[in-house]
Protein backbone atom coordinates (compact mmCIF):
# COMPACT_ATOMS: atom_id res chain seq x y z
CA UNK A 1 -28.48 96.85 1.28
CA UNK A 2 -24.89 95.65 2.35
CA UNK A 3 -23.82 95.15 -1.84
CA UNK A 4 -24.80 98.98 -2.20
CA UNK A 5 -22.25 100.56 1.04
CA UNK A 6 -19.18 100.91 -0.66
CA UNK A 7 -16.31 102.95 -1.88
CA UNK A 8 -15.50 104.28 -5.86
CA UNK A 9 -12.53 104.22 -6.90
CA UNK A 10 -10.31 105.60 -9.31
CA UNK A 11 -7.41 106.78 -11.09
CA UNK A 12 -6.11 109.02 -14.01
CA UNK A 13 -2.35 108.15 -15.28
CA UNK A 14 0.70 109.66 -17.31
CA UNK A 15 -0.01 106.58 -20.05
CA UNK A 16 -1.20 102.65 -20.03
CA UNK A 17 2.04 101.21 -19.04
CA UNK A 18 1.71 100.53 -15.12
CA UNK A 19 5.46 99.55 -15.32
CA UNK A 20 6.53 103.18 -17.14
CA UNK A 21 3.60 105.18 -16.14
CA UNK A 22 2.37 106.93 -13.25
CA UNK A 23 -0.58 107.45 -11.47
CA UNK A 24 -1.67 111.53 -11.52
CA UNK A 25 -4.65 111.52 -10.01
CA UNK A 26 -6.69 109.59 -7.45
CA UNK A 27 -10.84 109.66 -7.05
CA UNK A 28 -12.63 108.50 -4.36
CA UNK A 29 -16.88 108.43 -3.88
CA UNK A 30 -18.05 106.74 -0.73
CA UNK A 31 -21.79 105.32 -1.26
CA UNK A 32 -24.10 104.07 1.72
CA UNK A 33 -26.93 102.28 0.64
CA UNK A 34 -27.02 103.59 -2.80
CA UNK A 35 -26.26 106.97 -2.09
CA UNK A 36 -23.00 109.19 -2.42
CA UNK A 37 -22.14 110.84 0.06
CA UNK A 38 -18.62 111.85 -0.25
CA UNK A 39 -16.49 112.27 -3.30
CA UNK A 40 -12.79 113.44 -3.35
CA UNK A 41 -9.96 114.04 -6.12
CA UNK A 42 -6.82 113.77 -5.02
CA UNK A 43 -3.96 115.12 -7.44
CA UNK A 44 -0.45 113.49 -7.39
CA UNK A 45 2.74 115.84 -8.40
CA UNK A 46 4.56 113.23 -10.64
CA UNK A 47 7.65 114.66 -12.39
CA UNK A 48 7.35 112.48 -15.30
CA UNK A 49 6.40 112.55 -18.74
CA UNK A 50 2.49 112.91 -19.04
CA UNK A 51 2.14 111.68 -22.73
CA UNK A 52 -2.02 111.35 -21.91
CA UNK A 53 -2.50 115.68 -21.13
CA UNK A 54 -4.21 115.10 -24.55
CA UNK A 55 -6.91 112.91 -23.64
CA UNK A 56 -7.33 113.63 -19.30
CA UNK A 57 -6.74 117.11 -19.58
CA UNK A 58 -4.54 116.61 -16.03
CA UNK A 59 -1.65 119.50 -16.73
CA UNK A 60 1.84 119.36 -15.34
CA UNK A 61 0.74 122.67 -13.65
CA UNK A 62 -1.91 121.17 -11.71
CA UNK A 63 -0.10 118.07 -10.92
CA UNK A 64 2.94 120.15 -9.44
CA UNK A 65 0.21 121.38 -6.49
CA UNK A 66 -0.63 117.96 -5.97
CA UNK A 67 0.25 115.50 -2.90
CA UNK A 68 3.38 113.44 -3.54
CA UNK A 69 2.98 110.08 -4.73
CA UNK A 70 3.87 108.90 -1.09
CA UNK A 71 1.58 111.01 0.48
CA UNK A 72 -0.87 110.07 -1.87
CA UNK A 73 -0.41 106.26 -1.06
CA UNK A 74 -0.76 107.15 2.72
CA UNK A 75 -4.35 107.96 1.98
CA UNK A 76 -5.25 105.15 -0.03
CA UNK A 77 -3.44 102.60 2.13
CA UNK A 78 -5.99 104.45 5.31
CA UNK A 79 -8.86 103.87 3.32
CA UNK A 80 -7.94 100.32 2.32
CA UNK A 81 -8.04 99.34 5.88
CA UNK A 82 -11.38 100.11 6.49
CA UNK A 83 -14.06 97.30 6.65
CA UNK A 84 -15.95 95.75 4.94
CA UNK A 85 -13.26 96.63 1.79
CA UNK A 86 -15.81 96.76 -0.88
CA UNK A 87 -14.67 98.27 -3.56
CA UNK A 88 -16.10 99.42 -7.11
CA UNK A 89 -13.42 99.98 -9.77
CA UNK A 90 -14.36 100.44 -13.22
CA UNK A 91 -11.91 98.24 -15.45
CA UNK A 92 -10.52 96.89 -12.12
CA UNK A 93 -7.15 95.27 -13.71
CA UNK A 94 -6.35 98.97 -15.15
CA UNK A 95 -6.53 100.50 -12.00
CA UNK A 96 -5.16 97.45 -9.58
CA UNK A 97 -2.18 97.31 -11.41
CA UNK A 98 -0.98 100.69 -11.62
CA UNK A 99 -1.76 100.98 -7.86
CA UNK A 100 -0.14 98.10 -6.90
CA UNK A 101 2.88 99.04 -9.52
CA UNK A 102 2.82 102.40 -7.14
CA UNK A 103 2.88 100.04 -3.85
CA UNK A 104 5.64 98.39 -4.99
CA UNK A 105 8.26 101.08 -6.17
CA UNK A 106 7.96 102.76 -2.71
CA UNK A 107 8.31 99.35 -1.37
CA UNK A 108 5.03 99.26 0.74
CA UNK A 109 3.38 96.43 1.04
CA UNK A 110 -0.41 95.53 -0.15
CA UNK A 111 -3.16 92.56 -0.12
CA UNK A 112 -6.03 93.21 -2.34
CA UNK A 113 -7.19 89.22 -1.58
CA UNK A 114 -9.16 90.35 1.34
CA UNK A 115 -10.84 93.02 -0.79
CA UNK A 116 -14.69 92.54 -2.97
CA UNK A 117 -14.26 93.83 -5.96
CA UNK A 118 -17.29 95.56 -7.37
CA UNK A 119 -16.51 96.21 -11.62
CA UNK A 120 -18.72 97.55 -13.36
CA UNK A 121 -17.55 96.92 -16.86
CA UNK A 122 -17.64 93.06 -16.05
CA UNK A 123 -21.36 93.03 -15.38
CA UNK A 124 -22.36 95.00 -18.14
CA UNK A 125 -19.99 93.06 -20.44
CA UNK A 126 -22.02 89.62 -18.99
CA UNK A 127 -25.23 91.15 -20.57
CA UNK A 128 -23.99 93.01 -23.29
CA UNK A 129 -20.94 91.12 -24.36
CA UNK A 130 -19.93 92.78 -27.61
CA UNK A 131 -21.47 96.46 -27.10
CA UNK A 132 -18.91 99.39 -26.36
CA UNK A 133 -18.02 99.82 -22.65
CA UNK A 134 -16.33 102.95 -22.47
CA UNK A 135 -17.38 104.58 -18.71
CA UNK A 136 -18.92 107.29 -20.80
CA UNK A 137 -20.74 105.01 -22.89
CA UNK A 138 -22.18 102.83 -19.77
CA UNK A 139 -22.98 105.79 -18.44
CA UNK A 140 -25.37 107.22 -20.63
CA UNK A 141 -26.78 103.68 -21.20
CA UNK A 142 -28.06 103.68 -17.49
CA UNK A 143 -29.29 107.46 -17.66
CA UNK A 144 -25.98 107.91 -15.15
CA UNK A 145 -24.97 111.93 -15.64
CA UNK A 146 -21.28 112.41 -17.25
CA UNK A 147 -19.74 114.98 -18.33
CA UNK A 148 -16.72 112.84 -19.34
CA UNK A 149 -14.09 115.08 -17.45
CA UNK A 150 -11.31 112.92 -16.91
CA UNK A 151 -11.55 113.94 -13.24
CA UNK A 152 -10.86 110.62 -10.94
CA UNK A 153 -13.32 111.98 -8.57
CA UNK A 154 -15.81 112.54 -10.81
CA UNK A 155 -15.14 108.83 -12.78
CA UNK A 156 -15.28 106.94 -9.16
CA UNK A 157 -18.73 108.88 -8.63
CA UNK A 158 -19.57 107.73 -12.27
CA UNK A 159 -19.09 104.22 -11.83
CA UNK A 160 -20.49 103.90 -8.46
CA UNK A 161 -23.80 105.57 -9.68
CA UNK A 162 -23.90 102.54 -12.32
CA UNK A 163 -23.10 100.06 -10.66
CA UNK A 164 -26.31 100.85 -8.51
CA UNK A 165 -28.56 101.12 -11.40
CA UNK A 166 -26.95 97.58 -12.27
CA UNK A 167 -27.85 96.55 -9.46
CA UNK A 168 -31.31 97.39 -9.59
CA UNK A 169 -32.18 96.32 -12.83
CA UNK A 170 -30.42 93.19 -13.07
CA UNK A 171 -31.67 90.20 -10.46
CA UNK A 172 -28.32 88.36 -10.36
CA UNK A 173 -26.87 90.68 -8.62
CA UNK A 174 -29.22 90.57 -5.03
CA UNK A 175 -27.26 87.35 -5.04
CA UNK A 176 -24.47 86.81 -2.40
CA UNK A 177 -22.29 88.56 -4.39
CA UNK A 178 -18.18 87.62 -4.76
CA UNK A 179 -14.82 88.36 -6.99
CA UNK A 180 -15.35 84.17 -7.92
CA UNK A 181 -18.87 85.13 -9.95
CA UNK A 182 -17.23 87.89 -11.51
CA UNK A 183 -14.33 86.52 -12.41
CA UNK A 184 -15.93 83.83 -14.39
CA UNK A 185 -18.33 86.71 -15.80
CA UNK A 186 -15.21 88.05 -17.10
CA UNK A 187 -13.42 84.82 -17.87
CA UNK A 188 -16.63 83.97 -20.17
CA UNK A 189 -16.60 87.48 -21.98
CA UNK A 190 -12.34 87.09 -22.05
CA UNK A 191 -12.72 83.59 -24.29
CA UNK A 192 -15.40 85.18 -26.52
CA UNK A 193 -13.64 88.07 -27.11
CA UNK A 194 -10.34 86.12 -28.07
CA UNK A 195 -12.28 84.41 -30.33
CA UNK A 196 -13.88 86.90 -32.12
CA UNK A 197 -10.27 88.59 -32.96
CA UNK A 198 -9.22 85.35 -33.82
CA UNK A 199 -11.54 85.10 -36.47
CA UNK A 200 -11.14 88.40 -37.57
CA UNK A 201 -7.07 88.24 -37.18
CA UNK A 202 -6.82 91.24 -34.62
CA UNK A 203 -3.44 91.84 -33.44
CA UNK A 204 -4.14 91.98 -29.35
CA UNK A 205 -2.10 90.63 -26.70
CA UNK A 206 -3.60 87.35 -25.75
CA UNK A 207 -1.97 87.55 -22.39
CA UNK A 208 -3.43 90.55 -21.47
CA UNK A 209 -6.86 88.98 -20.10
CA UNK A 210 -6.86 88.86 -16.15
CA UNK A 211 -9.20 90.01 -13.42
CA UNK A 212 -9.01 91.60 -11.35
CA UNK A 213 -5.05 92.02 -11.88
CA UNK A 214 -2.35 89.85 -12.47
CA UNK A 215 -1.44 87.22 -10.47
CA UNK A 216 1.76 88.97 -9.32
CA UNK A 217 -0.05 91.97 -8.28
CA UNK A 218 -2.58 90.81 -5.80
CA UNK A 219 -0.46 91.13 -2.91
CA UNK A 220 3.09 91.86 -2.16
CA UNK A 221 5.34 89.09 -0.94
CA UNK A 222 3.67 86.65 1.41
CA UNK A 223 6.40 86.10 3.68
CA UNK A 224 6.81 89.41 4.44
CA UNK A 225 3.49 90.42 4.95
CA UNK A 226 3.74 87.68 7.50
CA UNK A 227 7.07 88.51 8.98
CA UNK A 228 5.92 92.25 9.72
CA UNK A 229 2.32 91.51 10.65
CA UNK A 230 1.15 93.99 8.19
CA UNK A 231 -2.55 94.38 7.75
CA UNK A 232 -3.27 96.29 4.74
């Protein structure tokens, strides 16, 4: 039952730029075995623009009683440390880079190499390659309760309830299971997809297809994790 102890995890931002945006809010669902047994928002008082109140609902208001966004990275950088760093993140390169983006402008350091990456959205793109794949839309596909909130908490326990009915319904995944299979699940949907709106003449960013984040945001610089014998 090892591929179903893990912990959800996700985030709620000012915007889509991880470079210009912040994160707002953290969620966190811890699952043994298939089951949750602990979920947690965490809200992050940002004083910065939050051009997405429209679609998360996260107010300025609520944000100013959050944790600041050190505080905030205090927690996350405690729970990264704990074994065996399993991880499900729906839309993993959304949420990896605008954590490690956050990592960086406080200048912490961070290693996400060591972690397994559990996403959701990769798996059920393998199967259903062109279908929608919004969390809300996954959701209700597996029979997964949503009430679409745009509450992290509530979004980390989403995604870890579907990745367990993935797991149970699809046999590749009592596999051993590593990032290297889903990375080439997502590298096979990525060339498909760019394709597809080449033939139709989409205007996307080609450039923009990486899991489970850029190359430059896997881990802060090497040396220096070295140098300060920092285990993340």
């Amino acid at each position: 039952m090892e591929n179903l102890s893990f912990v959800s995890v996700d985030t709620e931002t000012t915007g889509l730029d991880y470079e210009k945006d912040r994160i707002i809010q953290y969620g966190f669902s811890v699952f043994i075995r298939g089951a949750c047994v602990h979920t947690a928002t965490i809200d992050v008082n940002q004083d910065v623009p939050n051009s997405a109140f429209s679609i998360n609902g996260i107010s300025d208001e609520r944000i100013a009683n959050g944790m600041s966004p050190v505080g905030a990275l205090g927690l996350l950088e405690h729970l990264f440390q704990k074994r065996p760093r399993r991880y499900c993140i729906y839309n993993a390169s959304f949420d990896l880079s605008f954590i490690a983006a956050e990592f960086r402008r406080y200048g912490l350091q961070w290693d996400f190499r060591p972690f397994t990456i559990l996403d959701p959205i990769v798996i059920y793109r393998r199967f259903h390659p062109f279908k929608k794949a919004t969390l809300s839309y996954v959701a209700s596909y597996y029979g997964i309760p949503y009430n679409d909130s745009h509450d992290a908490g509530d979004d980390s326990a989403a995604a870890g309830h579907i990745y367990c009915q993935m797991y149970s319904q699809h046999g590749q995944l009592r596999n051993p299971y590593s990032n290297k299979m889903l990375e080439g699940w997502y590298n096979d949907w990525a060339a498909r997809f760019i394709q597809y709106a080449r033939n139709k003449n989409l205007d996307i960013d080609y450039n923009s297809f990486w899991w489970p984040c850029k190359e430059e945001y896997l881990c802060s610089d090497t040396s220096e994790l070295e140098k300060q014998n920092y285990l993340f």
